[in-house]
N, C-alpha and C. Protein backbone atom coordinates (compact mmCIF):
# COMPACT_ATOMS: atom_id res chain seq x y z
N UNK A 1 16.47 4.54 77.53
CA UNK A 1 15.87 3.24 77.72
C UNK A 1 14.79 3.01 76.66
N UNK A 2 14.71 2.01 76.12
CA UNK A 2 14.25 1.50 75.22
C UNK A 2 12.68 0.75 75.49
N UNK A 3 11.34 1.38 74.74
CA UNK A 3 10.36 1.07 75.24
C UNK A 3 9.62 -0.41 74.38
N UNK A 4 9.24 -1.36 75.24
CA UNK A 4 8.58 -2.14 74.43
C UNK A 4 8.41 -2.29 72.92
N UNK A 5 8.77 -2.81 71.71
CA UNK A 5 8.04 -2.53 70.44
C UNK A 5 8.47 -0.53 69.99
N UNK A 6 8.93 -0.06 70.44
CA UNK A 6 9.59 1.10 70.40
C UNK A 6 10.49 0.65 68.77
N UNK A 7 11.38 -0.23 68.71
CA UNK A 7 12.05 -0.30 67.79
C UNK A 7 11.99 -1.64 66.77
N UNK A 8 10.07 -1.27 66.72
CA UNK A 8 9.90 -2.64 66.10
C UNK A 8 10.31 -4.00 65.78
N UNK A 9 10.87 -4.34 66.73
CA UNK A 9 11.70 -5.16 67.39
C UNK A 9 10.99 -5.94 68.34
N UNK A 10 10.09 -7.18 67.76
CA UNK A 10 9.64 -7.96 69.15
C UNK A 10 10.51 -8.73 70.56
N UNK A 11 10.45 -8.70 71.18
CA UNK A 11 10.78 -9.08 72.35
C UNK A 11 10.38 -10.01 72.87
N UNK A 12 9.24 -10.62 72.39
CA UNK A 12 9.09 -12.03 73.16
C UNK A 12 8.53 -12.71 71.78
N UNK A 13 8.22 -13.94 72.01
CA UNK A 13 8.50 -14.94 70.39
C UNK A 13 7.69 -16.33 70.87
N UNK A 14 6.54 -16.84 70.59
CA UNK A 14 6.16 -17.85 71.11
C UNK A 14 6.05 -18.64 69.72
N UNK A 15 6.32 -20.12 69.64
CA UNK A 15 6.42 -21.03 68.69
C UNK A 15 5.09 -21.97 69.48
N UNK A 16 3.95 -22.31 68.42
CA UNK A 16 2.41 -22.58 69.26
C UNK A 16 2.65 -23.62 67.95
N UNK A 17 1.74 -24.79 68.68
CA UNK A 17 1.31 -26.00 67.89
C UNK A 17 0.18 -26.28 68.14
N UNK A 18 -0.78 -26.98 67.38
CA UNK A 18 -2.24 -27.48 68.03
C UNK A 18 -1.37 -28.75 68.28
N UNK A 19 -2.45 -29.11 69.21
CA UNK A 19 -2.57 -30.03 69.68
C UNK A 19 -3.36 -31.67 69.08
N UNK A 20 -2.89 -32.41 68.34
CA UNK A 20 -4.48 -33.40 67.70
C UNK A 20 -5.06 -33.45 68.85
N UNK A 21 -5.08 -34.61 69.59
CA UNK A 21 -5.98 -35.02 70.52
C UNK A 21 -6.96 -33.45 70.94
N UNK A 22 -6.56 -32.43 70.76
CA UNK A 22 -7.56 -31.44 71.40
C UNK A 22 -8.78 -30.84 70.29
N UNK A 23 -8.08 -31.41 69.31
CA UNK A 23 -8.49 -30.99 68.25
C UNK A 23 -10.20 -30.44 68.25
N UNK A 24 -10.76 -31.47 68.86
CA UNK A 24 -12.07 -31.45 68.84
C UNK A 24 -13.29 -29.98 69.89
N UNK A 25 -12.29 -29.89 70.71
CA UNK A 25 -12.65 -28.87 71.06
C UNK A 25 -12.61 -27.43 70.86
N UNK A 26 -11.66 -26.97 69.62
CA UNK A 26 -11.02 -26.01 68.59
C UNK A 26 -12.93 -24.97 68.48
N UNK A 27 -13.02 -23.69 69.05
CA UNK A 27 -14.22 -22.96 68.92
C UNK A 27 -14.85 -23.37 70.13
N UNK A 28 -14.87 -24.46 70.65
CA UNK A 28 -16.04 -24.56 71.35
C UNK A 28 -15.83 -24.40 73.23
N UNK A 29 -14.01 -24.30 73.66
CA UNK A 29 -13.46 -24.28 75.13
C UNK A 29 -13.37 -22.99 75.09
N UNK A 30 -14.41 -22.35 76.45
CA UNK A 30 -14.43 -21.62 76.93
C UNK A 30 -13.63 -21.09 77.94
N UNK A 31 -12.67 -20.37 78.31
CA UNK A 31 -12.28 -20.35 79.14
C UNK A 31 -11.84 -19.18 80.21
N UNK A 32 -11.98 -19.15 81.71
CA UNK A 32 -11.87 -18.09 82.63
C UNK A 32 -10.93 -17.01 82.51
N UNK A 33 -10.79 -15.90 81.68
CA UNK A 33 -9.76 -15.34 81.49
C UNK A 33 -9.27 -14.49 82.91
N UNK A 34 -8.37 -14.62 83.15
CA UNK A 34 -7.64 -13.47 84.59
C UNK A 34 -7.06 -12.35 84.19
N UNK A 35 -6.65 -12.21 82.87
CA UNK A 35 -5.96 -10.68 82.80
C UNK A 35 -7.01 -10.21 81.63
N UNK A 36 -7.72 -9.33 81.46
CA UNK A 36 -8.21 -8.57 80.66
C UNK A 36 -7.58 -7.65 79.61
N UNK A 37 -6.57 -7.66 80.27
CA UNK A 37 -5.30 -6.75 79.53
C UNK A 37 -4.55 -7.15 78.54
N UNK A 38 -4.10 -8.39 78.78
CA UNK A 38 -2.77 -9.28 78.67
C UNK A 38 -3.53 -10.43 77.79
N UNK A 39 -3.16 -10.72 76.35
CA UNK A 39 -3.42 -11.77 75.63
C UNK A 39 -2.67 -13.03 76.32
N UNK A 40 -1.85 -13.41 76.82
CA UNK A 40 -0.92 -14.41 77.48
C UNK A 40 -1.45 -14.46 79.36
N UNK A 41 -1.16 -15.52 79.53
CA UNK A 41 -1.65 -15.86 80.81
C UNK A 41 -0.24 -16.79 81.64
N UNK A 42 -0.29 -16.23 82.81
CA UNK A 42 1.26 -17.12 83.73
C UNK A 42 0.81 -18.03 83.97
N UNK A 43 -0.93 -18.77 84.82
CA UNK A 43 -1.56 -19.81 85.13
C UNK A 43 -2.09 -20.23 84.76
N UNK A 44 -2.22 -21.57 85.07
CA UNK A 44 -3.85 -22.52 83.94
C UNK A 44 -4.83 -21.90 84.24
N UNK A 45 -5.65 -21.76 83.33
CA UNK A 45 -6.78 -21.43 83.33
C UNK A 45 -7.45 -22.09 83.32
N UNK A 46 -9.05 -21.86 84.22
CA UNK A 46 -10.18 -22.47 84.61
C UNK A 46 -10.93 -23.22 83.36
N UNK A 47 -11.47 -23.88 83.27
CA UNK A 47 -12.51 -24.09 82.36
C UNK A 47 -13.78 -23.44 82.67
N UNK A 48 -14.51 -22.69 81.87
CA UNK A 48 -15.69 -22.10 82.09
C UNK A 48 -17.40 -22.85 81.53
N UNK A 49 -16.83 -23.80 80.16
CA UNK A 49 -17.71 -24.02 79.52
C UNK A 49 -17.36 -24.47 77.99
N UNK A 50 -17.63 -26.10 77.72
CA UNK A 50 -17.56 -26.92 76.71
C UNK A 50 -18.92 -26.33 75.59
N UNK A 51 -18.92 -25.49 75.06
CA UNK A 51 -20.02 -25.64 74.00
C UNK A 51 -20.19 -27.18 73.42
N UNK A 52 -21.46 -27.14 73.08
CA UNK A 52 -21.86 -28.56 72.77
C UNK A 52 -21.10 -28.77 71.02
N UNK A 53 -21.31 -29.38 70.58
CA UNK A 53 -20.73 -30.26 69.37
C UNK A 53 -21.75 -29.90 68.05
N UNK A 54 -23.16 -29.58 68.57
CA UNK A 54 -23.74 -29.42 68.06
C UNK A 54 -23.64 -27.81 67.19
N UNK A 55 -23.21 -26.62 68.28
CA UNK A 55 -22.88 -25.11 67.87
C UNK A 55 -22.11 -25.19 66.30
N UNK A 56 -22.69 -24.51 65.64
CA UNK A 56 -21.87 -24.60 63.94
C UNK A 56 -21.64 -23.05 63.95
N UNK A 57 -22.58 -22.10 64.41
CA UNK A 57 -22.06 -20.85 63.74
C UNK A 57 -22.52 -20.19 65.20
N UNK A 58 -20.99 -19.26 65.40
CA UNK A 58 -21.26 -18.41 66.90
C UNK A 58 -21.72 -17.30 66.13
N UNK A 59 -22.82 -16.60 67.19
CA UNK A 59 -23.04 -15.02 67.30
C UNK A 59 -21.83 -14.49 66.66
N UNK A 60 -21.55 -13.89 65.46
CA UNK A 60 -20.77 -13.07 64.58
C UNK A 60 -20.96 -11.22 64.62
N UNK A 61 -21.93 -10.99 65.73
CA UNK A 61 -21.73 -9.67 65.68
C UNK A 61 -23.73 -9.37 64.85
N UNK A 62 -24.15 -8.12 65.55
CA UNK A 62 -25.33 -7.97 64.98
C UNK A 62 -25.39 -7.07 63.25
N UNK A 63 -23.93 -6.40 62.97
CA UNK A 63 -23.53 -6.29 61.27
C UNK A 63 -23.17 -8.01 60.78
N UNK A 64 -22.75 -8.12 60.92
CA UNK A 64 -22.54 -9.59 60.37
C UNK A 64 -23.52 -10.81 60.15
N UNK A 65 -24.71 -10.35 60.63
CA UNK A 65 -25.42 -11.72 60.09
C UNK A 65 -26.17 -11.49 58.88
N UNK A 66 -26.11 -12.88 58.45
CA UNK A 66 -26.64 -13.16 57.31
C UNK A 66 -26.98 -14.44 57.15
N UNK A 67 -28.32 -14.81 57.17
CA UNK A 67 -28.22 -15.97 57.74
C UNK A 67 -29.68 -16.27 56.55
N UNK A 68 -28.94 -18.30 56.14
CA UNK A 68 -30.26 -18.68 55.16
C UNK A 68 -30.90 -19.64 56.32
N UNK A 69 -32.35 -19.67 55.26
CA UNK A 69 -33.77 -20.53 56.18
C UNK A 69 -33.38 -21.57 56.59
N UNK A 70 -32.01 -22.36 56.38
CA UNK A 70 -31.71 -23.25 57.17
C UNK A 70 -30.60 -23.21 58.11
N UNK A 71 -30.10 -22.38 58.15
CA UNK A 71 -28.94 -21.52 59.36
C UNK A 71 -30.03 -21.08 60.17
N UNK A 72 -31.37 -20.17 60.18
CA UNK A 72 -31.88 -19.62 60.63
C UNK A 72 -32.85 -21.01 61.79
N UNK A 73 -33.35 -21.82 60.86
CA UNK A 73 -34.21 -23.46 61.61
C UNK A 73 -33.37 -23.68 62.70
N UNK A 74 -31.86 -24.01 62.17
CA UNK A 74 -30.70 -24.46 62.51
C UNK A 74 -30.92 -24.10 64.22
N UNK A 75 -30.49 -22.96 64.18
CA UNK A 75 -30.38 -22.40 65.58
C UNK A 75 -31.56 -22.27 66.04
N UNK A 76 -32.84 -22.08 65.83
CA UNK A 76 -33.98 -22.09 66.73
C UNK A 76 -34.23 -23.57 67.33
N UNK A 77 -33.62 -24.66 66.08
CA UNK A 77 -33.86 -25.48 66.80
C UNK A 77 -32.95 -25.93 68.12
N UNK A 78 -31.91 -25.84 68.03
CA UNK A 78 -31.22 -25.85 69.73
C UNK A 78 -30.59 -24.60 70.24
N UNK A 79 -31.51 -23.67 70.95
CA UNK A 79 -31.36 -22.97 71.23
C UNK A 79 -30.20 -22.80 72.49
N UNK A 80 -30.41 -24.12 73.31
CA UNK A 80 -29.26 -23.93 74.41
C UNK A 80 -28.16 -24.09 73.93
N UNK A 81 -27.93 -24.81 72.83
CA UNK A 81 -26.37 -24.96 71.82
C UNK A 81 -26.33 -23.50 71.13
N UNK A 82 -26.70 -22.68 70.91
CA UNK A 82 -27.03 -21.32 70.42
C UNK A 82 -27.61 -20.15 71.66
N UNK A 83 -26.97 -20.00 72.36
CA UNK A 83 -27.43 -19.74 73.44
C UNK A 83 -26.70 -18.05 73.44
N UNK A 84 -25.43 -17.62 72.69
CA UNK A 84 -25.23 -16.72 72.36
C UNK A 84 -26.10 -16.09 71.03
N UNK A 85 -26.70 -16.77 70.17
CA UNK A 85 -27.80 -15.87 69.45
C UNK A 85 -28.61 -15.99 70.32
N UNK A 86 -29.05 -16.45 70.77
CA UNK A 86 -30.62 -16.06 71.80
C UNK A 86 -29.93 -15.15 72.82
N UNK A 87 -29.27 -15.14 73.43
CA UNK A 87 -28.67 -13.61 74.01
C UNK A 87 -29.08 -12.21 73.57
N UNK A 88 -27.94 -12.47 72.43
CA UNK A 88 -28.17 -11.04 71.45
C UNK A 88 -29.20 -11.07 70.80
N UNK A 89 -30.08 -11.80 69.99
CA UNK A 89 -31.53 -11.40 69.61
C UNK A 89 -32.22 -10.88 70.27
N UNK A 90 -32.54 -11.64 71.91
CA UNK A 90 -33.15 -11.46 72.60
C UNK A 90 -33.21 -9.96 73.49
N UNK A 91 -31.44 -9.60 73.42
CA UNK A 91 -31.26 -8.70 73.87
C UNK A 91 -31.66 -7.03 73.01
N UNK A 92 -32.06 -7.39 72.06
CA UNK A 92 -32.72 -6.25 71.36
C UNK A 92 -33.69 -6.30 70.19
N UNK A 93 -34.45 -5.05 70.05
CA UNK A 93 -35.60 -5.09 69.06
C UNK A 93 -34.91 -4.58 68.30
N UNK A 94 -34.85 -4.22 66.61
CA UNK A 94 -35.31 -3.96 65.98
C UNK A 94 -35.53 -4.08 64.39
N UNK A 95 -35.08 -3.42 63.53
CA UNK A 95 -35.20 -3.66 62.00
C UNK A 95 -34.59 -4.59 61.46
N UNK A 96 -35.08 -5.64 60.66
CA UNK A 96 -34.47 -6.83 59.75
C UNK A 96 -34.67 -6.32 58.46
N UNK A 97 -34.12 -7.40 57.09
CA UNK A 97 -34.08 -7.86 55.88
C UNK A 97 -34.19 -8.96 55.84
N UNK A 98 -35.28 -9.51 54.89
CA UNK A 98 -35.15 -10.55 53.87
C UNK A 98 -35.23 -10.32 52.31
N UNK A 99 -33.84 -10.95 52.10
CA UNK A 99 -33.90 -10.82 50.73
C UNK A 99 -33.89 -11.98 50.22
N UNK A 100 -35.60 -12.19 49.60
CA UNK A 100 -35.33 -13.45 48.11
C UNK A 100 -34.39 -13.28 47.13
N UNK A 101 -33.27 -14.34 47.63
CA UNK A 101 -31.97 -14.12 46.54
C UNK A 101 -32.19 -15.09 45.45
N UNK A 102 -33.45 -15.34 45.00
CA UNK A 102 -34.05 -15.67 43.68
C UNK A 102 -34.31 -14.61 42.65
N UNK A 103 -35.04 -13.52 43.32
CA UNK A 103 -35.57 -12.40 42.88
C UNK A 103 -34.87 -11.02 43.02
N UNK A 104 -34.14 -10.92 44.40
CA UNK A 104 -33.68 -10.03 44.98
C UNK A 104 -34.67 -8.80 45.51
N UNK A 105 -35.78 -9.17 45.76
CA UNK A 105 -36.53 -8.70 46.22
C UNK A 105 -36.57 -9.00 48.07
N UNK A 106 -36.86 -7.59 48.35
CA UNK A 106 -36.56 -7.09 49.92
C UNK A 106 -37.63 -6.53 50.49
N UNK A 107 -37.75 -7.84 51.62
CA UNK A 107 -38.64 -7.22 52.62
C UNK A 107 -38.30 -6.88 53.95
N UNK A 108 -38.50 -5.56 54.31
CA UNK A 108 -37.80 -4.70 55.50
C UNK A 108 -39.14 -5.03 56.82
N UNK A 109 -39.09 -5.37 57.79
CA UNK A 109 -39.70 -5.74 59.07
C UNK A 109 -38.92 -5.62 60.39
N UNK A 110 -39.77 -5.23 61.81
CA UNK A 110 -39.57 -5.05 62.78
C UNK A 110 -39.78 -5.90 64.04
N UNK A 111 -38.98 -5.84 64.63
CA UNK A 111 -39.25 -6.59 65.77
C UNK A 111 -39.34 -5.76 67.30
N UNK A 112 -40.13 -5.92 68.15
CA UNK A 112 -40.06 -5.26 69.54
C UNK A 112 -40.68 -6.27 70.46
N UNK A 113 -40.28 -5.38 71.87
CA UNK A 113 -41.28 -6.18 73.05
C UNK A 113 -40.00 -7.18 73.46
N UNK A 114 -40.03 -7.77 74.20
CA UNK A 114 -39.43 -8.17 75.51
C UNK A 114 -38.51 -9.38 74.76
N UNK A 115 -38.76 -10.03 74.36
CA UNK A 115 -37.80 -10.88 73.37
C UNK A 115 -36.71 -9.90 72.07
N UNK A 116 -37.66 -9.31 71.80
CA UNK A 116 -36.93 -8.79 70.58
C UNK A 116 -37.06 -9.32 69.28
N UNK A 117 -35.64 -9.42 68.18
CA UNK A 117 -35.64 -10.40 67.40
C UNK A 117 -36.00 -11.80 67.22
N UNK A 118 -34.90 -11.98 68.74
CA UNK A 118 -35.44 -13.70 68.90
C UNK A 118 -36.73 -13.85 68.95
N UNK A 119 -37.74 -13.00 69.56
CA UNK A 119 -39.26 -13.56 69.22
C UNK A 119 -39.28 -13.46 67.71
N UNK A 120 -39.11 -12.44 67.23
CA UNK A 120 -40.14 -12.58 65.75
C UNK A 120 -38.98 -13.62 64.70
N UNK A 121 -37.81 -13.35 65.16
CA UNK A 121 -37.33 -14.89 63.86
C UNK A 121 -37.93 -15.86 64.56
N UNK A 122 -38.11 -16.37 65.74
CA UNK A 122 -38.46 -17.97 65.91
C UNK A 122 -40.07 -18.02 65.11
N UNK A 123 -40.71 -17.02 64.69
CA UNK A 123 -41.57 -17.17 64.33
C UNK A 123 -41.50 -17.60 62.89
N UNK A 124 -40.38 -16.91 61.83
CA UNK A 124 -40.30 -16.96 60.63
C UNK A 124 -39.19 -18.72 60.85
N UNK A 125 -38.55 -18.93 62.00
CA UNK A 125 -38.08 -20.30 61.96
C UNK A 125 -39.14 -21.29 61.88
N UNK A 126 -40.09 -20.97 62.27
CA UNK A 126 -41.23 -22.17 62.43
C UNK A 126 -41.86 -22.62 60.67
N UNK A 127 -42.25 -21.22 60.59
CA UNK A 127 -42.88 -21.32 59.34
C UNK A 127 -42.43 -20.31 58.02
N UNK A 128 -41.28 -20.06 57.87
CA UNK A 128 -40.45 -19.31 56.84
C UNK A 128 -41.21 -18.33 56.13
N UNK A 129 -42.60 -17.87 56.81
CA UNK A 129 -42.85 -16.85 56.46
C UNK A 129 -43.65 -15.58 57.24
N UNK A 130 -43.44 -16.20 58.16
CA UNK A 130 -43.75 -15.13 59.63
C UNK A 130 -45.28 -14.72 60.05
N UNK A 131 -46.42 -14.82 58.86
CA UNK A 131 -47.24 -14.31 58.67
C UNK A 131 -47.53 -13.40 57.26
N UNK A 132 -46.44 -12.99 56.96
CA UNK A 132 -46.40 -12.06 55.94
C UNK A 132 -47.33 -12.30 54.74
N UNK A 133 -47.98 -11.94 54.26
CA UNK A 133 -48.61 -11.98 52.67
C UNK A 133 -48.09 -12.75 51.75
N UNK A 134 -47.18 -11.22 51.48
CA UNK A 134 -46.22 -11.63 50.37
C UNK A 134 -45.07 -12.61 50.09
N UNK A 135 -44.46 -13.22 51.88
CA UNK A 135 -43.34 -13.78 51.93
C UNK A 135 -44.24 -15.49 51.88
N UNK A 136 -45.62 -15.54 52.09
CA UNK A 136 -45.95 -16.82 52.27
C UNK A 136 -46.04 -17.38 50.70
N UNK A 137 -46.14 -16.31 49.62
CA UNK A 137 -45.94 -16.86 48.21
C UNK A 137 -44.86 -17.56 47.61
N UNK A 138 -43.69 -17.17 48.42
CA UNK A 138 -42.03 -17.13 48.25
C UNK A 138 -41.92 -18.69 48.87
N UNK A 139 -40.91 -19.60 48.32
CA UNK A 139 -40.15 -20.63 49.16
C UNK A 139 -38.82 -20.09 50.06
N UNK A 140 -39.32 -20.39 51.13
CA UNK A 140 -37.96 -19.80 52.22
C UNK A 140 -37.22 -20.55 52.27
N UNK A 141 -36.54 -21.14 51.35
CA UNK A 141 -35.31 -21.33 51.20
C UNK A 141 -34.14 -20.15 50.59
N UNK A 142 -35.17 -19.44 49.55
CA UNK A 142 -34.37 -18.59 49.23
C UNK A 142 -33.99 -17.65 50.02
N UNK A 143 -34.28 -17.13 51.17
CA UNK A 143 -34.62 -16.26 51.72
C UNK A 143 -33.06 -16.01 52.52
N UNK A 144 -32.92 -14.66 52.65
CA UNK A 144 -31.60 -14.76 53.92
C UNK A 144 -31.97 -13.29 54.71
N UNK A 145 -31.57 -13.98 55.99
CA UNK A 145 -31.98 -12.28 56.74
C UNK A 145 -30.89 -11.96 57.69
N UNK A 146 -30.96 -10.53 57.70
CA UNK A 146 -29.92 -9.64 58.36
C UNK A 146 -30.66 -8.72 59.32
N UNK A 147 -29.51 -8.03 60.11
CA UNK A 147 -30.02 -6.82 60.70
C UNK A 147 -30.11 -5.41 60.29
N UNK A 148 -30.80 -4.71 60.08
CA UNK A 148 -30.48 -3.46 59.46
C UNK A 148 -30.12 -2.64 60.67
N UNK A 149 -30.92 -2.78 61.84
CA UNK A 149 -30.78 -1.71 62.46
C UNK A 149 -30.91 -2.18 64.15
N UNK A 150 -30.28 -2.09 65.42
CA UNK A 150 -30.94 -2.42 66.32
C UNK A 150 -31.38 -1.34 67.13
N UNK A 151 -32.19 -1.95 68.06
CA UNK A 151 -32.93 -0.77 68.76
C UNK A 151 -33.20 -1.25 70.64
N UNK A 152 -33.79 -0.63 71.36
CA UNK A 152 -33.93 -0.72 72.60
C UNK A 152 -35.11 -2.12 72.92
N UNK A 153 -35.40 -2.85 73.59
CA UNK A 153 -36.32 -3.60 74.11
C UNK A 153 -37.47 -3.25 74.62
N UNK A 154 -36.87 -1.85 75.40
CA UNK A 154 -37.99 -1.37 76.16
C UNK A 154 -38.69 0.05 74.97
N UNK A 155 -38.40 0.20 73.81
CA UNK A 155 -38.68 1.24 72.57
C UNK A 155 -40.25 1.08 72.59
N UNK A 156 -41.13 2.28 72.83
CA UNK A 156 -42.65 1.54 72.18
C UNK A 156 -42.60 1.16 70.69
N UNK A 157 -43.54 0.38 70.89
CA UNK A 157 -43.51 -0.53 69.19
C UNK A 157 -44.06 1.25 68.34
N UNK A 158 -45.06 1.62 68.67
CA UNK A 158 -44.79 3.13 67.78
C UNK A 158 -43.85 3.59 67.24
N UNK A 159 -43.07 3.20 68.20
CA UNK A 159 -41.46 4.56 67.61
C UNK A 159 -40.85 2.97 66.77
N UNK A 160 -41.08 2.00 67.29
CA UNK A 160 -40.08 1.44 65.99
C UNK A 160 -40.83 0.97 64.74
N UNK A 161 -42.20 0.79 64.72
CA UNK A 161 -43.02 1.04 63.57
C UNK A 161 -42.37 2.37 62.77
N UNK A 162 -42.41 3.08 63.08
CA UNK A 162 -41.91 4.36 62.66
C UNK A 162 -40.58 4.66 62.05
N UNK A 163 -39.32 3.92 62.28
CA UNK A 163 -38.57 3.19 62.58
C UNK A 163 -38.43 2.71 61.13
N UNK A 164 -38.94 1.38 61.17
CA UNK A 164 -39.63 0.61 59.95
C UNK A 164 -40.04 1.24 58.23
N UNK A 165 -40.83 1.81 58.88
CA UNK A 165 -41.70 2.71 57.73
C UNK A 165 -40.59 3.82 57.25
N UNK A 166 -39.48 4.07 57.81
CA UNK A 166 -38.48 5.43 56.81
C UNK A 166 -37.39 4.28 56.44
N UNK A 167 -36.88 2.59 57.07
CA UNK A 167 -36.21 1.49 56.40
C UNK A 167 -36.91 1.24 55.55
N UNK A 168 -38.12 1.46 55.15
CA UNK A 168 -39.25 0.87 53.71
C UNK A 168 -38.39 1.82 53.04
N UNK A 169 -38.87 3.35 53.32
CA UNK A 169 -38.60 4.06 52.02
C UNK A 169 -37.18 4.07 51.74
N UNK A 170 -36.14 4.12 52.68
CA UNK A 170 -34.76 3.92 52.05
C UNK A 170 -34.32 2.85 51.54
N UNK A 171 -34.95 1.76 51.29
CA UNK A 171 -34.64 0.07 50.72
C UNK A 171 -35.64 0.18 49.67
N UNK A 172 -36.97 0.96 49.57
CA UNK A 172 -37.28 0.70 48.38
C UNK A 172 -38.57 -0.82 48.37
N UNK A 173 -38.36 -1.23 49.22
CA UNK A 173 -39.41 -2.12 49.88
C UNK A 173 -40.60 -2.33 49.07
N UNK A 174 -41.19 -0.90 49.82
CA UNK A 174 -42.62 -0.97 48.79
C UNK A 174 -42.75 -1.25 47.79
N UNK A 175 -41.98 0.03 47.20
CA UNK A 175 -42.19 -0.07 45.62
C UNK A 175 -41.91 -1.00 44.46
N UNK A 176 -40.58 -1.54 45.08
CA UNK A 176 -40.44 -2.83 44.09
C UNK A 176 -39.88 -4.49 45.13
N UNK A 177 -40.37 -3.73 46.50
CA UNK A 177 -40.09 -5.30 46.98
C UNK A 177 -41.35 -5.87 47.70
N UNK A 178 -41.14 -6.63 48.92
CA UNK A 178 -41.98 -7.23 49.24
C UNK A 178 -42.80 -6.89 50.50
N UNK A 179 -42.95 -5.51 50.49
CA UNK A 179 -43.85 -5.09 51.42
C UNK A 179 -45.11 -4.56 50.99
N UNK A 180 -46.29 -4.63 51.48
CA UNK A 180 -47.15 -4.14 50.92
C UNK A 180 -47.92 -2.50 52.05
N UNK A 181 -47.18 -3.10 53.30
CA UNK A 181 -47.74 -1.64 54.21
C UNK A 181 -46.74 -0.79 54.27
């Protein structure tokens, strides 16, 4: 007897069209999945949730971002339309990048405490330079930031200061970028 895909040989064959009229909802229909297992479903499925119109870029994973000073505004400013980055930011502290991709100069910084990321980017969303020294010389436009590293919520800020300070010396930070501690 012959097992499933055994003889590379598919067995079932679906011919899929979009739909126009649905068009508009393409990324943004959420919907109740029943088999966890099974990519294909026997019943309609529930609706769970219309993302708004407004959502441009979903949560891509905490390797995957890369995000400029106006992707970054972008989403702080509607946060409930972005409600999956405020999840995952929120859901953890720790190490970022900004790199002035004018200069290519890199500044390595931390985030902790009960928000996490999402606290300290909404801070660099407000004013594109967080506080920093060196980054308030810079126009944050150039600027794009990533995650280097994540970490626990509940981490004392010690251990991720600490954290921080061995991402300086492996990026090089200090010496020729934009950190000065």
């Amino acid at each position: 007897m012959l097992k499933a895909h055994e003889d590379t040989i598919p067995r079932i064959h679906y011919d899929l069209e979009e739909i126009e009229s649905l068009r508009s909802y393409r990324d943004r229909l959420i919907v109740q999945w029943r088999n966890p297992r099974g990519w294909h479903q026997w019943k309609d499925l529930d609706i769970y949730e219309i993302l708004p119109v407004t959502v441009s870029t979903l949560f891509p994973g905490y390797q995957e971002v890369s995000l400029s000073y106006e992707q970054l505004r972008s989403i702080f400013a509607d946060p409930r339309a972005h409600r999956d980055w405020k999840a995952a930011l929120k859901a953890n502290a720790g190490i970022y990048r900004i790199v002035d991709m004018s200069t290519g100069e890199t500044y390595i910084g931390s985030a902790y405490g009960s928000d996490g990321l999402w606290g300290r980017w909404g801070t660099y969303a407000k004013t594109g330079h967080g506080g920093n020294k060196l980054l308030k010389e810079r126009k944050p436009g150039n600027f794009r930031w990533s995650i280097v590293r994540t970490l626990s919520t509940t981490m004392a800020p010690r251990d991720v200061i600490q954290i921080e300070s061995m991402e300086k010396i492996k990026h090089g930070s200090r010496a020729i970028g934009l950190n000065e501690n």
